[in-house]
C-alpha atoms as a PDB file:
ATOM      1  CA  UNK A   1      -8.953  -2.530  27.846  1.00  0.00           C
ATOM      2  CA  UNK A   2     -11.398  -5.228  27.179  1.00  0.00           C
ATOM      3  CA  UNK A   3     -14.895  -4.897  29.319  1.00  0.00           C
ATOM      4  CA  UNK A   4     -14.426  -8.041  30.875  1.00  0.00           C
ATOM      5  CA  UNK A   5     -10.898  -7.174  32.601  1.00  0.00           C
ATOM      6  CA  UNK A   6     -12.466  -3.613  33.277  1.00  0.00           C
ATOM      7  CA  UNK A   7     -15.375  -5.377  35.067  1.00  0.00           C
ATOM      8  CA  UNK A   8     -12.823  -7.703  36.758  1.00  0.00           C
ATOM      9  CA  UNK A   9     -10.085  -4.851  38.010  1.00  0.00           C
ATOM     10  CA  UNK A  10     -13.696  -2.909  39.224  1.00  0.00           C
ATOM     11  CA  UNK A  11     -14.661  -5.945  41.108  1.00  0.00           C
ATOM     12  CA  UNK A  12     -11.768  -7.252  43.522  1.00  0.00           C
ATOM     13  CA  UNK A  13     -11.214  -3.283  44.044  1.00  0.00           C
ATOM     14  CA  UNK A  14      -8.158  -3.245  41.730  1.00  0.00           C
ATOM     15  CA  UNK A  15      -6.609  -0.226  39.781  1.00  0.00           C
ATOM     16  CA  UNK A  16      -5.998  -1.343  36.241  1.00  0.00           C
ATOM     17  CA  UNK A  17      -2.112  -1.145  35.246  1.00  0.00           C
ATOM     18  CA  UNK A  18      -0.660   1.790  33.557  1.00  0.00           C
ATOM     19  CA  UNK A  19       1.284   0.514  30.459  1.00  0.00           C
ATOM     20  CA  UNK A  20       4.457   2.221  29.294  1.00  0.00           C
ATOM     21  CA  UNK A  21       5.057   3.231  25.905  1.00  0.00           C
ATOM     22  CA  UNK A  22       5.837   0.879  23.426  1.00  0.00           C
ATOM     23  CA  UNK A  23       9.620  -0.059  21.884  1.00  0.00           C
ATOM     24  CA  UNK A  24       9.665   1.560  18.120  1.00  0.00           C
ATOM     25  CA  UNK A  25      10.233  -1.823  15.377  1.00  0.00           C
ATOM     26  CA  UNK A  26      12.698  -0.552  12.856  1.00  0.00           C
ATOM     27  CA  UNK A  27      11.032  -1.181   9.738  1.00  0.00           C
ATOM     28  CA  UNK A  28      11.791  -4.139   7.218  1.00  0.00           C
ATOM     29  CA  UNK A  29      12.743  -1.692   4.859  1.00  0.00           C
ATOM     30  CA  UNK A  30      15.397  -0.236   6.653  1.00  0.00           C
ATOM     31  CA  UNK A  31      16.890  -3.223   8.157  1.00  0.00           C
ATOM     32  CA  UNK A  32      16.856  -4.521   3.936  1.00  0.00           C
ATOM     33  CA  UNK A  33      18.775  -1.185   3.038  1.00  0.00           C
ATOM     34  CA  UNK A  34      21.268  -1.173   5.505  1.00  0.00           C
ATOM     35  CA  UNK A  35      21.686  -5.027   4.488  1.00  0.00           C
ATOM     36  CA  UNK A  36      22.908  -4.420   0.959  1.00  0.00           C
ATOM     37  CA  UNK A  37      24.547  -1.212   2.067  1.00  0.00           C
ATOM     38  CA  UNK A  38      27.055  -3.321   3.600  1.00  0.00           C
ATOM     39  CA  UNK A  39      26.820  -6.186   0.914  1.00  0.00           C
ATOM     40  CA  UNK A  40      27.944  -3.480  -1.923  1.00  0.00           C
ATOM     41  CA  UNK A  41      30.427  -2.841  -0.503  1.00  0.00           C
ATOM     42  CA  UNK A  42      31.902  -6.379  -0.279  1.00  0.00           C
ATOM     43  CA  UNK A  43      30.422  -7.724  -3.706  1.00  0.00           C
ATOM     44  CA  UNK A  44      30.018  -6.663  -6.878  1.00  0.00           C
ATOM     45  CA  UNK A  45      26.431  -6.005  -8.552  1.00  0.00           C
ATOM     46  CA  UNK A  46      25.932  -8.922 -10.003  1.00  0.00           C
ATOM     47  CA  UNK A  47      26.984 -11.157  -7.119  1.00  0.00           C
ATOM     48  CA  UNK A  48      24.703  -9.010  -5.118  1.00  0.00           C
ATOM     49  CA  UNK A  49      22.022  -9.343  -7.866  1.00  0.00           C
ATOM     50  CA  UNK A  50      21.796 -13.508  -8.058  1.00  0.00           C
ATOM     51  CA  UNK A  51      21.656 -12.843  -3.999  1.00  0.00           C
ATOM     52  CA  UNK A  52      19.023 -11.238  -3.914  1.00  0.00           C
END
């Protein structure tokens, strides 16, 4: 927490908020690998390779 908030929740008497835990991003990576899982399957290589 910046100072500035900190000095402004200590001020008006205010407890500072409690933040959950964050949602985990699937990585690029994976969402590119299951991509050309599934576009193997419906192509052939070389299709798949001027795709990409």
């Amino acid at each position: 927490m910046d100072r500035k908030n900190a000095r402004k929740y200590v001020e008006r008497g205010l407890e500072a908020p409690k933040y959950g835990q964050r949602k985990q991003n699937t990585m690029f990576g994976d969402r590119l690998a299951t991509y050309l899982r599934e576009r193997v399957k419906a192509w052939t290589a070389r299709r798949l390779f001027r795709e990409i």
